[in-house]
C-alpha atoms as a PDB file:
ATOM      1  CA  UNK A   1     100.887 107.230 106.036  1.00  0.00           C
ATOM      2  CA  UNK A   2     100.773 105.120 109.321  1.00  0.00           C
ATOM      3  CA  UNK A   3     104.004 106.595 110.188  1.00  0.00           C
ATOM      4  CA  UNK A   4     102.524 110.317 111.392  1.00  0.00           C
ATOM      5  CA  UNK A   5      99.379 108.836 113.285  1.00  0.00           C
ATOM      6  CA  UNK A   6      98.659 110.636 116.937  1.00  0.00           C
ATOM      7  CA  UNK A   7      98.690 108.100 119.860  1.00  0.00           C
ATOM      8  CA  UNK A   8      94.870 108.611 119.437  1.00  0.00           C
ATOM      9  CA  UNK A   9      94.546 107.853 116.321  1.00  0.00           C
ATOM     10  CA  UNK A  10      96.467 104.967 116.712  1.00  0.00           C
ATOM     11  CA  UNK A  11      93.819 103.869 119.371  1.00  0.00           C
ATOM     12  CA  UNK A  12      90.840 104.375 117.262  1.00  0.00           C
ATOM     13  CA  UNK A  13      92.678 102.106 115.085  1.00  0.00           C
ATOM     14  CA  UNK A  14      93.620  99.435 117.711  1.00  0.00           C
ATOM     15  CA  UNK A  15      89.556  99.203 118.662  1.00  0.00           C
ATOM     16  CA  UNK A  16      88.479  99.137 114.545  1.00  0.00           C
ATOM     17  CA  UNK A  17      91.002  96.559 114.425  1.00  0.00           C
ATOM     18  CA  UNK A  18      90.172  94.647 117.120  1.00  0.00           C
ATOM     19  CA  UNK A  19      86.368  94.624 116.526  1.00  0.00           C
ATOM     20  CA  UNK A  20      86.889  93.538 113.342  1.00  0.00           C
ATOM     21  CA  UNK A  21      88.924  90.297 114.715  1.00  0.00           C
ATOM     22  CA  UNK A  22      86.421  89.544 117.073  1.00  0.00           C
ATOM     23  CA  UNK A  23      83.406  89.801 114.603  1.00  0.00           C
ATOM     24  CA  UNK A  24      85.154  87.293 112.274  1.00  0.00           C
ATOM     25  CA  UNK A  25      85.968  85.101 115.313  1.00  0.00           C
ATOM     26  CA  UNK A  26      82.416  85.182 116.088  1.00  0.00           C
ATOM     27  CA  UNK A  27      81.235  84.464 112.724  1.00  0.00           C
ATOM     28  CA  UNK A  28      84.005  81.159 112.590  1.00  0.00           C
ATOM     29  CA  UNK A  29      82.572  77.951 113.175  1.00  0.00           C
ATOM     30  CA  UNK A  30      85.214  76.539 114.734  1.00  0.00           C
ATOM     31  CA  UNK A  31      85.592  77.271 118.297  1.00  0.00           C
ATOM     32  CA  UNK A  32      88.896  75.151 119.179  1.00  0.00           C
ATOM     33  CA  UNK A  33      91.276  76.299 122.354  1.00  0.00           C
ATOM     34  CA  UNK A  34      92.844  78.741 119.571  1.00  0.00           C
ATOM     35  CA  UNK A  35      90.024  80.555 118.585  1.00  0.00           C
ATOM     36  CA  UNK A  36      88.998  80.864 122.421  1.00  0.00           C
ATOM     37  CA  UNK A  37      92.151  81.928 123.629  1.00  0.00           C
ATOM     38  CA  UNK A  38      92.457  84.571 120.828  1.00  0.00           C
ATOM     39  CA  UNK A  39      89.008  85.820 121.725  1.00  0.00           C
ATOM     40  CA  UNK A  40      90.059  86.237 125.613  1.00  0.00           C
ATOM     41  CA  UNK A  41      93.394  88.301 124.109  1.00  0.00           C
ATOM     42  CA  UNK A  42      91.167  90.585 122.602  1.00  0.00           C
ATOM     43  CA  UNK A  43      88.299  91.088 125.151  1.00  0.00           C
ATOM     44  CA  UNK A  44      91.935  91.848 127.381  1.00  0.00           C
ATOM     45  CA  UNK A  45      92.735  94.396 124.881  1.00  0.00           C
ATOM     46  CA  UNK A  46      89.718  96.128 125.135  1.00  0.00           C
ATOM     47  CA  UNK A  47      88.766  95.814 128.625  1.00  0.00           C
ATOM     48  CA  UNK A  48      92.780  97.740 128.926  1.00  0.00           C
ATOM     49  CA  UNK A  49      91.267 100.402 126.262  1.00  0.00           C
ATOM     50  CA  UNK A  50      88.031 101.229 128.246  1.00  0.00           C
ATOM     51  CA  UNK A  51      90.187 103.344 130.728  1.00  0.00           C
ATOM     52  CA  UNK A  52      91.573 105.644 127.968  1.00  0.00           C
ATOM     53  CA  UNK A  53      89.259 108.415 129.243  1.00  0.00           C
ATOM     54  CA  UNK A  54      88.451 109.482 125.040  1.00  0.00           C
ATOM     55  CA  UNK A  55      87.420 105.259 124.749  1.00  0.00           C
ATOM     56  CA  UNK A  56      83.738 106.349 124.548  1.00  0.00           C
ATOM     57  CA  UNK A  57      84.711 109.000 121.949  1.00  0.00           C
ATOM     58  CA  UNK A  58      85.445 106.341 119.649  1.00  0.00           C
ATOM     59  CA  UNK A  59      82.724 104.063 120.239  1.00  0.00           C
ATOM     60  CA  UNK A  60      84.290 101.974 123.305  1.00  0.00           C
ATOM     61  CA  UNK A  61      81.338 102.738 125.265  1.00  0.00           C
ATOM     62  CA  UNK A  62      80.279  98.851 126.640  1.00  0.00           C
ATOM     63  CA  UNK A  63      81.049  95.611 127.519  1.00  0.00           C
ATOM     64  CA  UNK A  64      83.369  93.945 125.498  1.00  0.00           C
ATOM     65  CA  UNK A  65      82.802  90.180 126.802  1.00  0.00           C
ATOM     66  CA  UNK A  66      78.735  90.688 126.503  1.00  0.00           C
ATOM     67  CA  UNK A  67      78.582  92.266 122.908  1.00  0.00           C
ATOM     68  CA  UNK A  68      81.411  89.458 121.658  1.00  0.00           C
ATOM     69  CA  UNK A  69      80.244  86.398 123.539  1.00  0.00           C
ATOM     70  CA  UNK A  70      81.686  83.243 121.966  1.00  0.00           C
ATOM     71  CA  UNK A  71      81.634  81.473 124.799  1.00  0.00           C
END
């Protein structure tokens, strides 16, 4: 199934996915240098996806280091 996607479709599955980490990272009570660096991989990845000009198309439409701030 995941073998056929379109390069957007495998974008709007990058930012689900990536959301979804950075929820449960949010919602972890541990905040060591792992969790922290993790979250700053993320925010990277989406920061890098906001200039895919179809980002706010699939919901990629604000800050990513204001809405998940675990810091």
């Amino acid at each position: 199934m995941y073998y056929h996607l379109t390069a957007e479709q495998v974008l709007a599955h990058l930012i689900e996915t990536i959301e979804t980490n950075l929820t449960e990272l949010l919602l972890s009570k541990s905040k060591n240098e792992y969790v922290v660096g993790e979250w700053y991989a993320y925010i990277e990845c989406l920061e890098v996806i906001f200039y895919w000009k179809k980002a706010k198309k699939f919901g990629l439409d604000y800050n990513p280091e204001a809405r998940y701030n675990i810091i």
